[in-house]
C-alpha atoms as a PDB file:
ATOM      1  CA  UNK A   1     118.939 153.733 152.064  1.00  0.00           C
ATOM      2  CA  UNK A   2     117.308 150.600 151.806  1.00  0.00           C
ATOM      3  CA  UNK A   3     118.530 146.737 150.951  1.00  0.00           C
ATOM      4  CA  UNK A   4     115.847 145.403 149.284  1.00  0.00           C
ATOM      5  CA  UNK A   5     117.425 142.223 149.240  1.00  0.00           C
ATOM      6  CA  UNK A   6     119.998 139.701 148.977  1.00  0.00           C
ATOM      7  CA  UNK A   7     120.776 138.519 145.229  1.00  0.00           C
ATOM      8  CA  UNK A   8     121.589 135.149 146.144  1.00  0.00           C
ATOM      9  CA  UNK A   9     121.377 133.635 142.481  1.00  0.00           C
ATOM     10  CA  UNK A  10     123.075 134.338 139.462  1.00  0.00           C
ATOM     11  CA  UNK A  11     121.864 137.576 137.761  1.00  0.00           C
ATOM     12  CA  UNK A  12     121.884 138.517 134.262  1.00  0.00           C
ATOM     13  CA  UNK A  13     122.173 141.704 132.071  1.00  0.00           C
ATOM     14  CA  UNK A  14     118.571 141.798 131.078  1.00  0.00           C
ATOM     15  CA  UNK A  15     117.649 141.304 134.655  1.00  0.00           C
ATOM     16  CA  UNK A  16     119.828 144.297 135.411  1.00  0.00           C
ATOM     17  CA  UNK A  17     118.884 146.161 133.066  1.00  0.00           C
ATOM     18  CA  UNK A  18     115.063 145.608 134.589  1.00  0.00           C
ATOM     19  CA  UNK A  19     116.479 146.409 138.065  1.00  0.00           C
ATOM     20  CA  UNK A  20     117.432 150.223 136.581  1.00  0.00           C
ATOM     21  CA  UNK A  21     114.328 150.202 135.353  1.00  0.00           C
ATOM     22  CA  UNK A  22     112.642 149.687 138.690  1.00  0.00           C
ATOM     23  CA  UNK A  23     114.672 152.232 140.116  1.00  0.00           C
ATOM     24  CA  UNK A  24     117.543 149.994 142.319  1.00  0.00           C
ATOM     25  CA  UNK A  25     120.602 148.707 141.743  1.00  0.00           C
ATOM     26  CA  UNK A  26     123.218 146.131 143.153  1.00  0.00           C
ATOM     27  CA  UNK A  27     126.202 146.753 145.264  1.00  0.00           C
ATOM     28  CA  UNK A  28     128.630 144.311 147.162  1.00  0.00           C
ATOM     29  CA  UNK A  29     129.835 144.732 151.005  1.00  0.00           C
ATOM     30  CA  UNK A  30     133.334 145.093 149.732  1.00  0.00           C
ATOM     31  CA  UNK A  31     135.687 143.847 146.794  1.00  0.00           C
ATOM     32  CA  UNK A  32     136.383 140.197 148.374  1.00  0.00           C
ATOM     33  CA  UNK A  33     132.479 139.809 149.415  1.00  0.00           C
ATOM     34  CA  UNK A  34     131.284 137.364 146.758  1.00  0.00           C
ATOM     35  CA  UNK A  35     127.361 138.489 147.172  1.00  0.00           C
ATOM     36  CA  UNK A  36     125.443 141.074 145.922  1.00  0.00           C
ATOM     37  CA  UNK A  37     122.144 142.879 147.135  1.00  0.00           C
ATOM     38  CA  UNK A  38     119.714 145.818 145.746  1.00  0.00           C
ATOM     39  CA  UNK A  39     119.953 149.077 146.702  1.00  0.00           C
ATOM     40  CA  UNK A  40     117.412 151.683 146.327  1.00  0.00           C
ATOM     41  CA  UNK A  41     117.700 154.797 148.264  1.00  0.00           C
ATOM     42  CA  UNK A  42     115.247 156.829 150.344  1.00  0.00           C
ATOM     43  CA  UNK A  43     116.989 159.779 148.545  1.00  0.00           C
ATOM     44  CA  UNK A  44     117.912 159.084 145.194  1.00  0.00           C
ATOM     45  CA  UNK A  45     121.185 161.270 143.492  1.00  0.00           C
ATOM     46  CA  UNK A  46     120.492 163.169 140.339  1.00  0.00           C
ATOM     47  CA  UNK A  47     122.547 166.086 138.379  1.00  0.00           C
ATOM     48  CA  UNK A  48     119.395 167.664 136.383  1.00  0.00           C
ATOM     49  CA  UNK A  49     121.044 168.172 132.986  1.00  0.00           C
ATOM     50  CA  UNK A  50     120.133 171.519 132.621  1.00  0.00           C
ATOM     51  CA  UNK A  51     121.536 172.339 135.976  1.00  0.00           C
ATOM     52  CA  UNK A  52     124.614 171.177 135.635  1.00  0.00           C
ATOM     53  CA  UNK A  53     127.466 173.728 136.801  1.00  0.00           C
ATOM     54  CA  UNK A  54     130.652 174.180 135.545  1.00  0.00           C
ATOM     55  CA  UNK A  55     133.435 176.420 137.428  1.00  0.00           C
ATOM     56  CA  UNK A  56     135.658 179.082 135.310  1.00  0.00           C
ATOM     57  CA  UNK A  57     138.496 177.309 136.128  1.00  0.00           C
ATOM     58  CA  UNK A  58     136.778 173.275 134.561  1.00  0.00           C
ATOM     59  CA  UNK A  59     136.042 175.068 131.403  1.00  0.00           C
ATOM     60  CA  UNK A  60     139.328 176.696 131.254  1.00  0.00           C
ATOM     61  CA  UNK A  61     140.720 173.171 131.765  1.00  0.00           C
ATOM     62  CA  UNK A  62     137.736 171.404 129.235  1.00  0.00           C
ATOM     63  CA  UNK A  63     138.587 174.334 126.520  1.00  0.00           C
ATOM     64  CA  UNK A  64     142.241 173.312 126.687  1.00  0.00           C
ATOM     65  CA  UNK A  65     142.265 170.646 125.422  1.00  0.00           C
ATOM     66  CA  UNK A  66     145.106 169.358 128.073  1.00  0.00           C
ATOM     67  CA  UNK A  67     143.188 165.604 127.995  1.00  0.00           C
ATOM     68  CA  UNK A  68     142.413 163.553 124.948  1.00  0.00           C
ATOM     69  CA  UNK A  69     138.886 162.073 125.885  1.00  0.00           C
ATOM     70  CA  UNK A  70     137.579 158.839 124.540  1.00  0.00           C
ATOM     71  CA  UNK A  71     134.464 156.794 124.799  1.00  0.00           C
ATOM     72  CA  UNK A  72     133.578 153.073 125.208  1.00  0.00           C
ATOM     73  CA  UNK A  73     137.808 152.218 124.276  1.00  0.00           C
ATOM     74  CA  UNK A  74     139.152 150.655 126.936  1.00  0.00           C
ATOM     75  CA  UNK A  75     135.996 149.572 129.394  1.00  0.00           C
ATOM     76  CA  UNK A  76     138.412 147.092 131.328  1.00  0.00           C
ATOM     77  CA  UNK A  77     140.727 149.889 132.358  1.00  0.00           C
ATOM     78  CA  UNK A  78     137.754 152.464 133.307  1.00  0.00           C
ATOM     79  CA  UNK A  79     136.983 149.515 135.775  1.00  0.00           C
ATOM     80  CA  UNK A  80     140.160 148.939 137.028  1.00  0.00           C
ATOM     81  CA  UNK A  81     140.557 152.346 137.940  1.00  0.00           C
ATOM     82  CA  UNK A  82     137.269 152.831 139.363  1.00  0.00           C
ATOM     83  CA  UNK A  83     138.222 149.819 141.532  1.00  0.00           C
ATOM     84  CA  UNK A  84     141.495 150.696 142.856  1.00  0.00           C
ATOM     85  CA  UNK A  85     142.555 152.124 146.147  1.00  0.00           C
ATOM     86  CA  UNK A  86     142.233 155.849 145.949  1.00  0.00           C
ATOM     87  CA  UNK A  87     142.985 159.005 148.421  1.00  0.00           C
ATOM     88  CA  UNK A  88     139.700 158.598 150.737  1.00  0.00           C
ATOM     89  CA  UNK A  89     138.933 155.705 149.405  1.00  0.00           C
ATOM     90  CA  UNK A  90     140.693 152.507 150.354  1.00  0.00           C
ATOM     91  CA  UNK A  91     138.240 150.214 149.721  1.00  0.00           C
ATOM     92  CA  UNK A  92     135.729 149.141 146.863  1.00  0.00           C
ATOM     93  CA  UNK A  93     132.792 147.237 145.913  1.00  0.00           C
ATOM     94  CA  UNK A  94     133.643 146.456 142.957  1.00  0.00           C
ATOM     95  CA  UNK A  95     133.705 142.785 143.673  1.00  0.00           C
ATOM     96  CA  UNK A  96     134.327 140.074 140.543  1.00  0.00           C
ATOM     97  CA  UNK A  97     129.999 139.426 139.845  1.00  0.00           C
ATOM     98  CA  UNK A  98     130.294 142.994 139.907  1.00  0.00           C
ATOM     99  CA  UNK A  99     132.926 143.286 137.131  1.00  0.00           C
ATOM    100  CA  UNK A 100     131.534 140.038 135.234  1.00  0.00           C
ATOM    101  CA  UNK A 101     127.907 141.432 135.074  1.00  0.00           C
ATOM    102  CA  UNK A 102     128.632 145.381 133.862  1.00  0.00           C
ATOM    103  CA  UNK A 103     131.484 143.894 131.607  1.00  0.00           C
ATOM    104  CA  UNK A 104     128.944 141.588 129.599  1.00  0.00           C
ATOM    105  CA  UNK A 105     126.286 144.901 129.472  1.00  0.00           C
ATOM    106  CA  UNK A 106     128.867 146.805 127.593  1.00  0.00           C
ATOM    107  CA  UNK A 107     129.486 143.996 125.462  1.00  0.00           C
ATOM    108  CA  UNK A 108     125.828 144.366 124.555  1.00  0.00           C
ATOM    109  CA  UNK A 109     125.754 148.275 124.669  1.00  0.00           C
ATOM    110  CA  UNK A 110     124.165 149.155 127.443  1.00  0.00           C
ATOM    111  CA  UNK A 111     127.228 150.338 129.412  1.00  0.00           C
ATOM    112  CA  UNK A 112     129.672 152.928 128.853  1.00  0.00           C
ATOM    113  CA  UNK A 113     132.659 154.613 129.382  1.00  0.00           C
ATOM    114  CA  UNK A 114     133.814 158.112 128.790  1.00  0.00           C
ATOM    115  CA  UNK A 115     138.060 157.838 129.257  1.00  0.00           C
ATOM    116  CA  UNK A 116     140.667 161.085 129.946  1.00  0.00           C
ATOM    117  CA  UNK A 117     143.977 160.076 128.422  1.00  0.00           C
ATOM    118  CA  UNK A 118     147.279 162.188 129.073  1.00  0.00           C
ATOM    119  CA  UNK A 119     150.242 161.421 126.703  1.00  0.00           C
ATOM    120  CA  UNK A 120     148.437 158.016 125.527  1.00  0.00           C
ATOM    121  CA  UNK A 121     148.288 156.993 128.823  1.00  0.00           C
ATOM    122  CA  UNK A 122     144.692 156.423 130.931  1.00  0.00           C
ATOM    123  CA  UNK A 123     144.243 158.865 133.707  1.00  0.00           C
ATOM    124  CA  UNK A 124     141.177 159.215 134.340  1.00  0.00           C
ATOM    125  CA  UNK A 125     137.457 158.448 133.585  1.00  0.00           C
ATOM    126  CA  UNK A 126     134.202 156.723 134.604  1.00  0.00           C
ATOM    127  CA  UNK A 127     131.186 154.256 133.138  1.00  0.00           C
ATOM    128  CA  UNK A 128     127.559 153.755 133.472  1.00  0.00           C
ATOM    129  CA  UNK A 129     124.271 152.336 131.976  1.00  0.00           C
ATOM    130  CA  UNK A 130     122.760 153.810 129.526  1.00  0.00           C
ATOM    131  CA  UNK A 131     118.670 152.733 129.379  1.00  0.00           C
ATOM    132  CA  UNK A 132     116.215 154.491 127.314  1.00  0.00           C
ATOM    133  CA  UNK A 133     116.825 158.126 127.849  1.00  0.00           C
ATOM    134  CA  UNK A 134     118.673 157.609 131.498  1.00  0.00           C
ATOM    135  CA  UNK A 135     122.041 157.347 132.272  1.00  0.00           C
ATOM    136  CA  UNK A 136     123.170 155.623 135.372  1.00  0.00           C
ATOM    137  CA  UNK A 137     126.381 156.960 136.622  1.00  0.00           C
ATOM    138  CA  UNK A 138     128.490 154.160 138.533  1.00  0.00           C
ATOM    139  CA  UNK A 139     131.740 154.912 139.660  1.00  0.00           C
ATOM    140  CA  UNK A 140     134.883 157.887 138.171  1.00  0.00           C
ATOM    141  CA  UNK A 141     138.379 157.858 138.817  1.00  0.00           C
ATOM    142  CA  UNK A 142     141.207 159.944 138.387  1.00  0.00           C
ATOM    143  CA  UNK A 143     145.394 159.596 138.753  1.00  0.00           C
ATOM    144  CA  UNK A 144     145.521 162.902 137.101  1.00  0.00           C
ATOM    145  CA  UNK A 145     144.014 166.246 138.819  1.00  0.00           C
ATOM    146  CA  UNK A 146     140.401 166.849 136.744  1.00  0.00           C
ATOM    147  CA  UNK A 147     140.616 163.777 134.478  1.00  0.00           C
ATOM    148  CA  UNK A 148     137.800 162.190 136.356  1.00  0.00           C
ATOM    149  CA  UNK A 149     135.740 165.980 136.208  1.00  0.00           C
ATOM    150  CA  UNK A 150     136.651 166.382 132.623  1.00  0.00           C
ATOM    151  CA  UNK A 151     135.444 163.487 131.552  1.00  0.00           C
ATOM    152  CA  UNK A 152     132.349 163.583 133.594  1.00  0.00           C
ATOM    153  CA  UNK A 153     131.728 167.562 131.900  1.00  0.00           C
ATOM    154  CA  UNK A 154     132.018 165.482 127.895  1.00  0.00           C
ATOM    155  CA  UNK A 155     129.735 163.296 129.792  1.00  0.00           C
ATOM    156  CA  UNK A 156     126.801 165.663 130.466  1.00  0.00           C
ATOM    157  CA  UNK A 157     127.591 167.180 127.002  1.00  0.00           C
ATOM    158  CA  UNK A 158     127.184 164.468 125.081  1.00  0.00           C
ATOM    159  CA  UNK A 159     124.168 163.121 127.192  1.00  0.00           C
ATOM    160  CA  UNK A 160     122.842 166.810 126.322  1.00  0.00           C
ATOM    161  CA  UNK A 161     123.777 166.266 122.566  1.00  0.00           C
ATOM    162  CA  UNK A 162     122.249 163.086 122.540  1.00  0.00           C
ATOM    163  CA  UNK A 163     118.662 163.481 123.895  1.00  0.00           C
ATOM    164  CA  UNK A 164     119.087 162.186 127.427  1.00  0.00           C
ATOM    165  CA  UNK A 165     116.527 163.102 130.174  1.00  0.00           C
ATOM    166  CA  UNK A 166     118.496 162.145 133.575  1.00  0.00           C
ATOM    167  CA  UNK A 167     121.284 161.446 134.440  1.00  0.00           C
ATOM    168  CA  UNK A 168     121.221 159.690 137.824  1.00  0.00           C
ATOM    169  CA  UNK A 169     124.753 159.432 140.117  1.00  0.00           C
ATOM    170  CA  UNK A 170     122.768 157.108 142.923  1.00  0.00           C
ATOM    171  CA  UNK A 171     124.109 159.036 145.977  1.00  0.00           C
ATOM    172  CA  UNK A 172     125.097 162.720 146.576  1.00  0.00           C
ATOM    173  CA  UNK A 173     128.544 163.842 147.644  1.00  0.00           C
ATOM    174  CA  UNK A 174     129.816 166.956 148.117  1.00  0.00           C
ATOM    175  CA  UNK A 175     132.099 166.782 145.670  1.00  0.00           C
ATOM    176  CA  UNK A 176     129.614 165.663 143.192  1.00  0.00           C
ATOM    177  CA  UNK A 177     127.298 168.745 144.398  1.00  0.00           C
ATOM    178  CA  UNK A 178     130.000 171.529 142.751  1.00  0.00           C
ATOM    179  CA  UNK A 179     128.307 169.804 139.979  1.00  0.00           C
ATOM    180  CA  UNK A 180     124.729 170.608 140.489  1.00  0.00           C
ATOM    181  CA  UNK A 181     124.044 167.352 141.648  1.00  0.00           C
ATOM    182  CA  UNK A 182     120.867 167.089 144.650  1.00  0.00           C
ATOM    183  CA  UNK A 183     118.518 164.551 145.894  1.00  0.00           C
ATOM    184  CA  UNK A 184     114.861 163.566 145.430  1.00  0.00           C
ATOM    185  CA  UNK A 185     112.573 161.742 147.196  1.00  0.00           C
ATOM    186  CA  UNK A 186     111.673 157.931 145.768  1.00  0.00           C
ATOM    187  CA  UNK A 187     108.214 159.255 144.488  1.00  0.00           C
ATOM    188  CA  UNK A 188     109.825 161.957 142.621  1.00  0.00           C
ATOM    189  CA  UNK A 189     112.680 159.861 141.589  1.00  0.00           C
ATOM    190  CA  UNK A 190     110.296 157.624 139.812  1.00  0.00           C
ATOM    191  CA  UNK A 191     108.415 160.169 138.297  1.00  0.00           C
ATOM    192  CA  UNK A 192     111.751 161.151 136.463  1.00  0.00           C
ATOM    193  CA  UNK A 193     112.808 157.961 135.824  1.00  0.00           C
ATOM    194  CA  UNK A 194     109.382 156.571 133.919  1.00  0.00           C
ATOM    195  CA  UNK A 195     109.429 159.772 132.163  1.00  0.00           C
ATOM    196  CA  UNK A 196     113.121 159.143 130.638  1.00  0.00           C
ATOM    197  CA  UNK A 197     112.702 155.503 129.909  1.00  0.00           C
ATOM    198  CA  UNK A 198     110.607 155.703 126.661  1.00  0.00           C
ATOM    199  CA  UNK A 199     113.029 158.413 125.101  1.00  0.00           C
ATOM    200  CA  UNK A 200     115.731 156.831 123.008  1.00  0.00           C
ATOM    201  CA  UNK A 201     118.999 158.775 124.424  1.00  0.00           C
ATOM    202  CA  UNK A 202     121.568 158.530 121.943  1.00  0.00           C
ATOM    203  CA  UNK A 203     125.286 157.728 123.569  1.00  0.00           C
ATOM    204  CA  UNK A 204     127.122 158.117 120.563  1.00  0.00           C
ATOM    205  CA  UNK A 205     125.863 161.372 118.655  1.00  0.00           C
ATOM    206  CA  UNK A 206     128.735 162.363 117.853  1.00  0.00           C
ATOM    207  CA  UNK A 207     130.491 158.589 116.783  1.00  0.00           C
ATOM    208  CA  UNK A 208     132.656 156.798 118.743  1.00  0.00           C
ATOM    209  CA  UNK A 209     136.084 157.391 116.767  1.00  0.00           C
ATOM    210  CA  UNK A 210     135.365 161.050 116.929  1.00  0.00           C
ATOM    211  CA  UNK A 211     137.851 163.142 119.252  1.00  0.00           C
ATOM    212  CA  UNK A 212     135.592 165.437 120.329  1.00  0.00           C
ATOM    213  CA  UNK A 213     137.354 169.142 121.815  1.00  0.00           C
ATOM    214  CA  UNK A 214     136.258 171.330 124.930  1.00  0.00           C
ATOM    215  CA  UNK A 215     135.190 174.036 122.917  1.00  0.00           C
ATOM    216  CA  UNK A 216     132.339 171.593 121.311  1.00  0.00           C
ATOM    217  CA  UNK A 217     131.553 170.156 124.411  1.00  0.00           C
ATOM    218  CA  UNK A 218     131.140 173.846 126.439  1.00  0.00           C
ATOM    219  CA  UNK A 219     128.877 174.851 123.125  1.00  0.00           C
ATOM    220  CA  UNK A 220     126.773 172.156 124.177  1.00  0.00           C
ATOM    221  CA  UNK A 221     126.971 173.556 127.746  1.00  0.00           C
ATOM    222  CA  UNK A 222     126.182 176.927 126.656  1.00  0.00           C
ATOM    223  CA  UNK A 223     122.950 176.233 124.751  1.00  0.00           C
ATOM    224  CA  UNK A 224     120.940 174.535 126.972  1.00  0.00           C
END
């Protein structure tokens, strides 16, 4: 991984949004550091959207329907969950710039969140930035078993649906691996990326209001 540097002035969302395009990205040292710097990995994470796996046991979960899943509704929450202390994760860096800067690039469109509700309440979800035909996965969370993987399955779908050509998760985890998920070098990474950027992804093909079910989103699945 490599800092490229310190961002020791105030950013904004078009210069962001040119950062993505370059390929890095910022991070902070921890919730309570006020700074930022640019990352851009030697290895750069990717799930290849035609590779993207799905147990037996996620679809059965997707096809039932058990969470109510929601896009771009409650952005605020999606962050406050991503930034909360979780099992094996007791720290963040989701610091405040952080939270300023993504909240005013989903004010202009260019962030996202896909939400897993459970009896009207928010369990589970995660956000990104949409750019051209990429989509820059950030940070999920979950308080309910498979919210976070449900929503990240309407995700892929609807990136899928909507003309999308990567979908890039920064890092690879193991968990994010069950997936599909793997790693590229920067040359190939860029490759990909200048590829995607000219396409026009659309995030909401199927519209924003719209509920959409499991058994639409595994049809997606199924037809790539």
């Amino acid at each position: 991984m490599t800092r490229v540097n310190d961002v020791l002035v105030e950013i904004t969302p078009e210069v962001l949004l040119k950062a993505y395009a370059c390929g890095i990205f910022p991070m902070a040292e921890s919730a309570s550091d006020p700074g930022l710097y640019w990352i851009e990995p030697d290895r750069r994470g990717i799930i290849p959207l035609k590779d993207f796996s799905i147990s037996s046991r996620l679809a059965r979960t997707v096809r039932s329907d058990r969470f109510e899943v929601h896009v771009d509704r409650d952005f605020a929450g999606v962050l406050a969950g991503c930034a909360a202390p979780a099992k094996g994760r007791r720290k963040t860096w989701i610091n405040k710039r952080i939270r300023r800067l993504y909240t005013e690039l989903y004010e202009i469109g260019h962030c996202h969140t896909v939400e897993a509700y459970l009896d009207g309440r928010l369990v589970g979800g995660l956000y990104g930035v949409r750019l051209g035909g990429a989509f820059f996965g950030e940070s999920m969370f979950h308080t309910e078993t498979d919210a976070s993987k449900v929503a990240l399955a309407h995700l892929v779908a609807r990136l899928v649906k909507g003309g999308f050509h990567l979908l890039d998760t920064q890092f690879v985890t193991d968990h994010l691996k069950t997936f599909g998920a793997i790693d590229v070098g920067r040359h190939d990474y860029h490759a990909i990326l200048e590829a995607a950027l000219p396409e026009q992804g659309d995030f909401h093909v199927w519209p924003k209001a719209q509920i959409v079910s499991g058994a639409e989103v595994l049809a997606v699945l199924a037809a790539r």
